[in-house]
C-alpha atoms as a PDB file:
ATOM      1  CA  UNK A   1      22.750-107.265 -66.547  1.00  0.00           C
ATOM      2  CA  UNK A   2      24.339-105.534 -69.297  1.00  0.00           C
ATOM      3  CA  UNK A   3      26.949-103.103 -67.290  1.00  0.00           C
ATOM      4  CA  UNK A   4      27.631-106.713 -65.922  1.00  0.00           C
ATOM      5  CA  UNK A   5      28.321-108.295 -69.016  1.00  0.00           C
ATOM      6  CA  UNK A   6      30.087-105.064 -70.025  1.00  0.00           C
ATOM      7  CA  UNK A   7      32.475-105.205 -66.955  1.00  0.00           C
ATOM      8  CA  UNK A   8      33.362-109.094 -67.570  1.00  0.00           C
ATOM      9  CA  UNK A   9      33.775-108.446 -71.203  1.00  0.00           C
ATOM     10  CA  UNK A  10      36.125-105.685 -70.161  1.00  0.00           C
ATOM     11  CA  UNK A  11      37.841-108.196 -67.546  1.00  0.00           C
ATOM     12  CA  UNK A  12      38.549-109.935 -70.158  1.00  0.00           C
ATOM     13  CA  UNK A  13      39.510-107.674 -72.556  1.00  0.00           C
ATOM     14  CA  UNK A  14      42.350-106.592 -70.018  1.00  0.00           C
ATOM     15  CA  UNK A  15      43.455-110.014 -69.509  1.00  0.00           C
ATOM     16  CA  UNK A  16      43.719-110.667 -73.597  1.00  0.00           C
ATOM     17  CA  UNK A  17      45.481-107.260 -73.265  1.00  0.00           C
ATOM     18  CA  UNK A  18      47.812-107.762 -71.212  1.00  0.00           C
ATOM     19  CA  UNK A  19      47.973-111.766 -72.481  1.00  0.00           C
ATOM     20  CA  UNK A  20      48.598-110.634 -76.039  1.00  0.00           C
ATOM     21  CA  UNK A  21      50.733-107.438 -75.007  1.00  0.00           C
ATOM     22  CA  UNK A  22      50.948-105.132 -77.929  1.00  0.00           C
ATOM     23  CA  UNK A  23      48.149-106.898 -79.585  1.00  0.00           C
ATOM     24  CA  UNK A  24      45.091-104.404 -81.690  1.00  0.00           C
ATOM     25  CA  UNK A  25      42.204-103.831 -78.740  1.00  0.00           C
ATOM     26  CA  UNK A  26      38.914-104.636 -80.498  1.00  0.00           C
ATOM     27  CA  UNK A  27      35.510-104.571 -79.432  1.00  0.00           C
ATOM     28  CA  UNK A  28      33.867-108.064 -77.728  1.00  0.00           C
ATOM     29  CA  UNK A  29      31.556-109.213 -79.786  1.00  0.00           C
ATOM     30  CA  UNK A  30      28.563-108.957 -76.976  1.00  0.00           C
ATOM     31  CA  UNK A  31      29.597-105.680 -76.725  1.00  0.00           C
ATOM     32  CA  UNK A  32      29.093-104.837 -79.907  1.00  0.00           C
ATOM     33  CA  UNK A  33      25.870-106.954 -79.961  1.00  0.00           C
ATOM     34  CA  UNK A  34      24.525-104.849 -77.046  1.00  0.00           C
ATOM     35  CA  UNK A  35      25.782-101.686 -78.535  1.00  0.00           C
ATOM     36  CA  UNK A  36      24.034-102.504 -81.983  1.00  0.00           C
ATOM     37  CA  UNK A  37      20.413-103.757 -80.565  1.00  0.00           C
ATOM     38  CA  UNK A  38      20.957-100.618 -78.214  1.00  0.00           C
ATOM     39  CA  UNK A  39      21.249 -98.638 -81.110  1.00  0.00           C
ATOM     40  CA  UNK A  40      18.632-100.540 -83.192  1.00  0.00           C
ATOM     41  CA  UNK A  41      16.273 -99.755 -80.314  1.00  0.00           C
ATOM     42  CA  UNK A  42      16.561 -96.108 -80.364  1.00  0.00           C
ATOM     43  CA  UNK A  43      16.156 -95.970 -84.181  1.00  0.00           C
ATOM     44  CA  UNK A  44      12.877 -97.599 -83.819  1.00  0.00           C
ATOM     45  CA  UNK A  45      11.856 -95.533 -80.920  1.00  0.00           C
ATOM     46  CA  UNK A  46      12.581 -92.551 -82.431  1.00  0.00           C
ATOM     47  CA  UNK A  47      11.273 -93.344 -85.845  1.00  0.00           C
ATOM     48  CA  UNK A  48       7.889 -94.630 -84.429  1.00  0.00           C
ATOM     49  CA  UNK A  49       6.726 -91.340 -83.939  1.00  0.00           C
ATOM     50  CA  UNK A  50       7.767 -89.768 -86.962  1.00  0.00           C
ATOM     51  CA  UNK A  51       5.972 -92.692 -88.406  1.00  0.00           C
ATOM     52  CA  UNK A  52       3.090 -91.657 -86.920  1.00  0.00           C
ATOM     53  CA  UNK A  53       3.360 -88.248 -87.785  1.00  0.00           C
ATOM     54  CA  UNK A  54       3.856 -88.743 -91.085  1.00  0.00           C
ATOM     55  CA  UNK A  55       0.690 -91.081 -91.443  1.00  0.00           C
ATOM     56  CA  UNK A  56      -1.483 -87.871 -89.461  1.00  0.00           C
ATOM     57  CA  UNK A  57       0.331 -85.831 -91.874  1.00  0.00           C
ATOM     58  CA  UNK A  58      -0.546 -87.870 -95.034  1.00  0.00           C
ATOM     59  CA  UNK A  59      -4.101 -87.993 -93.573  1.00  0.00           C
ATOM     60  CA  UNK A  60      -4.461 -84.419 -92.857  1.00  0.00           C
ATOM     61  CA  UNK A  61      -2.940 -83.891 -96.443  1.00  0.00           C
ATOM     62  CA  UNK A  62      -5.319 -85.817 -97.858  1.00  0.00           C
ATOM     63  CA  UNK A  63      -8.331 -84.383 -95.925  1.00  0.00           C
ATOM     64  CA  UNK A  64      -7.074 -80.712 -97.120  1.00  0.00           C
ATOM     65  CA  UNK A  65      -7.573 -81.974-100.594  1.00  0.00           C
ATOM     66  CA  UNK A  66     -10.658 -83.051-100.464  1.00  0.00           C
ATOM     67  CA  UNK A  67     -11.687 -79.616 -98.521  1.00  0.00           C
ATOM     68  CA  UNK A  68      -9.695 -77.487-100.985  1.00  0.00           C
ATOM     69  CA  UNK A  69     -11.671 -79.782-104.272  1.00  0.00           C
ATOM     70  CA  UNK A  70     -14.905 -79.003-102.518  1.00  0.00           C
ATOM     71  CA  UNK A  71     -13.850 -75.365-101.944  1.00  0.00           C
ATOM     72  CA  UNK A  72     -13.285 -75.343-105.959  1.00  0.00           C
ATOM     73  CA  UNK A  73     -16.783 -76.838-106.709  1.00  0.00           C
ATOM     74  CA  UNK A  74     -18.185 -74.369-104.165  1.00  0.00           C
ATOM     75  CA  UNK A  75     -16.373 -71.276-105.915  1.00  0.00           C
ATOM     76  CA  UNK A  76     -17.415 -72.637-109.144  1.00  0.00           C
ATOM     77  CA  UNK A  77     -21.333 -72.700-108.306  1.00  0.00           C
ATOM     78  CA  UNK A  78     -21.037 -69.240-106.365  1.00  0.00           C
ATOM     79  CA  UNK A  79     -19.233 -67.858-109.941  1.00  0.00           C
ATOM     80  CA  UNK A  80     -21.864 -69.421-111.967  1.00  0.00           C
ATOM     81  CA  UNK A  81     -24.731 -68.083-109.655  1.00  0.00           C
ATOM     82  CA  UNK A  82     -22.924 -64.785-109.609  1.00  0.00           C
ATOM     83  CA  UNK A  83     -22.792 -64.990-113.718  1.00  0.00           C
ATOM     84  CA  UNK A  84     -26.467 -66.115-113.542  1.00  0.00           C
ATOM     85  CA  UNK A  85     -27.174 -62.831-111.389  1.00  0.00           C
ATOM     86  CA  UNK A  86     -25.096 -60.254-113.434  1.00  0.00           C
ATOM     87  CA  UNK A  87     -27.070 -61.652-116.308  1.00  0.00           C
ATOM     88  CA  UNK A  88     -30.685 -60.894-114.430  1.00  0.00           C
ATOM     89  CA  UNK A  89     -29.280 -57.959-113.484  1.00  0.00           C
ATOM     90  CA  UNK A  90     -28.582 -56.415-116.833  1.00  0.00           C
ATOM     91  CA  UNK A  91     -32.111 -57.859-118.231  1.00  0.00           C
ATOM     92  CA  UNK A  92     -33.519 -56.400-114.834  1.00  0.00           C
ATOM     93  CA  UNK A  93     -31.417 -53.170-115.760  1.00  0.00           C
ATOM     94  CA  UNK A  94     -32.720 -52.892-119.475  1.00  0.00           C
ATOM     95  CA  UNK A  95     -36.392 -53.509-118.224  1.00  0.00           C
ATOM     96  CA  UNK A  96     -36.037 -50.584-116.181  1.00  0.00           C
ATOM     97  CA  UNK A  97     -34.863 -48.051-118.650  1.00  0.00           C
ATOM     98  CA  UNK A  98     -37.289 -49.593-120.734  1.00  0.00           C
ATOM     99  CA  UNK A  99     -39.914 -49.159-117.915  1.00  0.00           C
ATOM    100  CA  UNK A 100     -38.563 -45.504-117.218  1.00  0.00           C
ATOM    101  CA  UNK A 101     -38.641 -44.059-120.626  1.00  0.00           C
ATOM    102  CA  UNK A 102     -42.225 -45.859-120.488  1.00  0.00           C
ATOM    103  CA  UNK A 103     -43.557 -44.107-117.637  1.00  0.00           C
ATOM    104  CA  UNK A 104     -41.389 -40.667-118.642  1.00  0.00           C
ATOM    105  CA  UNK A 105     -43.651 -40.985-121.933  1.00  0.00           C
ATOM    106  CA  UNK A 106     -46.886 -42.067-119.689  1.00  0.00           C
ATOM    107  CA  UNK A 107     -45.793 -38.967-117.432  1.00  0.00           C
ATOM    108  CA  UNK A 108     -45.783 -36.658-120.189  1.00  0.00           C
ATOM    109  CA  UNK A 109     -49.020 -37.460-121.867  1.00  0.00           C
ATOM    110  CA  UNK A 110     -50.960 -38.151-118.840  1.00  0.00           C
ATOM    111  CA  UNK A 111     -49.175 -34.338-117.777  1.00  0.00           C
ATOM    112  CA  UNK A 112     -51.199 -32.995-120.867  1.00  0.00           C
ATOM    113  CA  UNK A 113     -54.097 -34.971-120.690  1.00  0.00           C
ATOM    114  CA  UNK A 114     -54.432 -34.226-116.567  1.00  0.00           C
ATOM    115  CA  UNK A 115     -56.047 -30.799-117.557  1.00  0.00           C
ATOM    116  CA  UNK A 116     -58.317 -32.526-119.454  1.00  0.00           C
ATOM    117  CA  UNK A 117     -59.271 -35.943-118.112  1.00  0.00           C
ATOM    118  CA  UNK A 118     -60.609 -36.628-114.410  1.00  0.00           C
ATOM    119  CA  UNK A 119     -58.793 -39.615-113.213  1.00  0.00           C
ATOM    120  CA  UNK A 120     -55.085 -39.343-114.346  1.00  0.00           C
ATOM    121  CA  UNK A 121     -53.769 -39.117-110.480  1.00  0.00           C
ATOM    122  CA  UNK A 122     -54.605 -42.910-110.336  1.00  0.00           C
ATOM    123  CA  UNK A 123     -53.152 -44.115-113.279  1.00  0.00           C
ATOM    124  CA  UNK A 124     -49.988 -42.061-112.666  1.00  0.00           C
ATOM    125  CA  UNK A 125     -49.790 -43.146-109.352  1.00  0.00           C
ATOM    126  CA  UNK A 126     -49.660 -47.014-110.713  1.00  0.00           C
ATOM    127  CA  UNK A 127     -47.066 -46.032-112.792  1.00  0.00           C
ATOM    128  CA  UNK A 128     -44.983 -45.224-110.121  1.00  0.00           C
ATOM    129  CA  UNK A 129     -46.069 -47.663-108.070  1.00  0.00           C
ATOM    130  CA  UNK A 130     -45.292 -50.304-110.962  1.00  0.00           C
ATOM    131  CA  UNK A 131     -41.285 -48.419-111.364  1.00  0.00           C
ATOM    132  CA  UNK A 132     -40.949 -48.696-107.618  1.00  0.00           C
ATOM    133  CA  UNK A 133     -41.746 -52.089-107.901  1.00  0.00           C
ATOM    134  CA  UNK A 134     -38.871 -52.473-110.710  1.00  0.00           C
ATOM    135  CA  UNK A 135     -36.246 -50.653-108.310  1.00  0.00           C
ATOM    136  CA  UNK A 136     -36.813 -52.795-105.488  1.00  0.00           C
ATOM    137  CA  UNK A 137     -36.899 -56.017-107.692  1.00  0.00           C
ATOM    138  CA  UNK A 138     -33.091 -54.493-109.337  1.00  0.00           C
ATOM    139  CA  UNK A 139     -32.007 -53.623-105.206  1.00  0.00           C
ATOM    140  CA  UNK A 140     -33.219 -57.127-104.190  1.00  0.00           C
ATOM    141  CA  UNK A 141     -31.610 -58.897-107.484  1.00  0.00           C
ATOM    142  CA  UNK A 142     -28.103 -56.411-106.241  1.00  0.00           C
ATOM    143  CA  UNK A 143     -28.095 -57.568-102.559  1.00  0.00           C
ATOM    144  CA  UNK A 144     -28.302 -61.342-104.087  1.00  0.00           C
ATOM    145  CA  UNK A 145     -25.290 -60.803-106.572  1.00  0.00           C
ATOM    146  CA  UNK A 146     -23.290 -59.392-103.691  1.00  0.00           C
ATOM    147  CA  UNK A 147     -24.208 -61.774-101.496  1.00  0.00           C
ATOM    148  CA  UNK A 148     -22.806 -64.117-103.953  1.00  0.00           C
ATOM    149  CA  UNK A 149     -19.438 -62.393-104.372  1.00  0.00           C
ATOM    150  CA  UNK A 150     -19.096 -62.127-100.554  1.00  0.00           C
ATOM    151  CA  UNK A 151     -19.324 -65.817-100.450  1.00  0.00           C
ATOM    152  CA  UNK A 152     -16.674 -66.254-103.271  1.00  0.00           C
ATOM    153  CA  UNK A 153     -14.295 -64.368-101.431  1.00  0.00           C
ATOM    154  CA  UNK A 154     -14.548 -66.489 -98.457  1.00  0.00           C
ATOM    155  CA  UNK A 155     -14.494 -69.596-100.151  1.00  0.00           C
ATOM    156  CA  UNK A 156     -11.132 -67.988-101.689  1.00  0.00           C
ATOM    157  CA  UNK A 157      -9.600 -66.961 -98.466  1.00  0.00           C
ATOM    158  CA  UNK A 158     -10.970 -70.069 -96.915  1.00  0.00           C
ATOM    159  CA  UNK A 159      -8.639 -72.222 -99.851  1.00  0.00           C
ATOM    160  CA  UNK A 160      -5.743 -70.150 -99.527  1.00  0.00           C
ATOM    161  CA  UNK A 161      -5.448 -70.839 -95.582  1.00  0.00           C
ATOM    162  CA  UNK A 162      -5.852 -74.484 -96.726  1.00  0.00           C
ATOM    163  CA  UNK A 163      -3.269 -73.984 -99.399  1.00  0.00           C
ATOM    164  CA  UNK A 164      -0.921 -72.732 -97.027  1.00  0.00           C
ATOM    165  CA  UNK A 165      -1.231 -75.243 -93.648  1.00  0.00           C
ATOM    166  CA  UNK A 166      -0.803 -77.897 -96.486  1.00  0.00           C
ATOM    167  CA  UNK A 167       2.567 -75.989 -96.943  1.00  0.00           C
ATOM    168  CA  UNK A 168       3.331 -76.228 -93.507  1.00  0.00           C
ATOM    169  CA  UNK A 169       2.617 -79.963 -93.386  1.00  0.00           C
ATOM    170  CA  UNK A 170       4.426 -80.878 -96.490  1.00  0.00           C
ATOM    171  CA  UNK A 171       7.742 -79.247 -94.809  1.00  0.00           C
ATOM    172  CA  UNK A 172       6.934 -80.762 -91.356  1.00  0.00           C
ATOM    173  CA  UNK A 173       6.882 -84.165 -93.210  1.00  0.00           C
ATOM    174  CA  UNK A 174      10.078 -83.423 -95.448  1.00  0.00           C
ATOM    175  CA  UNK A 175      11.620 -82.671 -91.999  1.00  0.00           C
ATOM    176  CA  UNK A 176      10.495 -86.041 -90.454  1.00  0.00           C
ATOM    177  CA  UNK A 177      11.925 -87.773 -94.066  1.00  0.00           C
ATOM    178  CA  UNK A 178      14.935 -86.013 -93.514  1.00  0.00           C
ATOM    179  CA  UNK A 179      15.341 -86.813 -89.923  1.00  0.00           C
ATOM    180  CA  UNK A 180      14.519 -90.637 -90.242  1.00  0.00           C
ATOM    181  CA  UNK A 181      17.252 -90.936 -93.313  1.00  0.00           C
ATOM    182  CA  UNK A 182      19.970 -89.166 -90.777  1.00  0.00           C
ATOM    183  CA  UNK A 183      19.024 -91.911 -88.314  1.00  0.00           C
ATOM    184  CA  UNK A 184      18.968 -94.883 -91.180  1.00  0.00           C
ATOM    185  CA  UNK A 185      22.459 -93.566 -92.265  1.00  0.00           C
ATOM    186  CA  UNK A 186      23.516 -93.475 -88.273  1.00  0.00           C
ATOM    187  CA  UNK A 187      22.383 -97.206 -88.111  1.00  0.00           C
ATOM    188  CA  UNK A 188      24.516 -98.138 -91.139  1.00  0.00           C
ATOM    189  CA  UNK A 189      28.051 -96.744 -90.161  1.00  0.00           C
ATOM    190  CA  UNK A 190      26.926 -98.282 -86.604  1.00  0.00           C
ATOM    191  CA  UNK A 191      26.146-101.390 -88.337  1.00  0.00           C
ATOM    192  CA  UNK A 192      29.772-100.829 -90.668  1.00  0.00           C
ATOM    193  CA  UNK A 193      31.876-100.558 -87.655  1.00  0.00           C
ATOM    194  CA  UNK A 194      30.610-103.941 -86.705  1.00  0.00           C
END
């Protein structure tokens, strides 16, 4: 119905032509109306999607927020837990010299008093019963504190792939800003040669 229109238009356009001889050709107004909703048409088609993109964008954006605010508060509580270990650590650390020079004195005097006193092999073998004790206590209290930091790293690398698709989406949507104002400006000098 258009190419219709279009050829009678251009009919007439000859006619006016060759009626008005070396008259200015201009466009006929219904072509220009069909040319402009033509063009008006493929501006919204085209910036529909982009819309859309730009809304999952905004939504993914805000989504990697949230995850990379959790992944703070979850780095936060595996630093304090690992500051909370260190600390147990050291005390754990401190007993155990403590304990050691202990049972190196206990060791010593229960040494000299072994010649002497029936019974020593028992209380020596507490002893080291009660340091082996301590050492597994200090190896258990290690594995926790580097369980801890092997969680903080992951929580790290986790935020820093988050930090980076964010990146990716922030330029995908500057793209889509960028493509929608070429087609705005399109529209207008359409719009101007009207």
């Amino acid at each position: 119905m258009k190419k219709a229109a279009m050829k009678d238009n251009a009919a007439m356009s000859n006619d006016e032509n060759t009626n008005a001889g070396a008259a200015a050709l201009q466009i006929p107004e219904a072509v220009a109306a069909a040319l402009s909703g033509w063009v008006q048409q493929v501006a919204e088609q085209t910036a529909a999607p982009v819309r859309e993109a730009l809304a999952e964008v905004e939504a993914d954006a805000a989504a990697l927020r949230e995850t990379g605010a959790e992944l703070e508060a979850a780095r936060d509580q595996a630093l304090a837990a690992s500051a909370e270990h260190a600390a147990e650590i050291e005390r754990l650390n401190t007993e155990l010299r403590d304990a050691r020079k202990l049972a190196t004195d206990a060791l010593v005097s229960k040494a000299k008093d072994q010649l002497a006193i029936d019974g020593k092999d028992r209380q020596l073998a507490d002893l080291r019963a009660q340091l082996e004790r301590n050492v597994a206590a200090q190896a258990t209290e290690s594995d926790a504190r580097l369980a801890a930091e092997m969680e903080l790293v992951g929580a790290t690398t986790a935020r820093d792939n988050f930090e980076k698709e964010v990146k990716s989406l922030r330029a995908q949507l500057d793209k889509s800003y960028a493509e929608r104002s070429a087609l705005r400006t399109e529209l207008e000098s359409l719009r101007a040669k009207k």
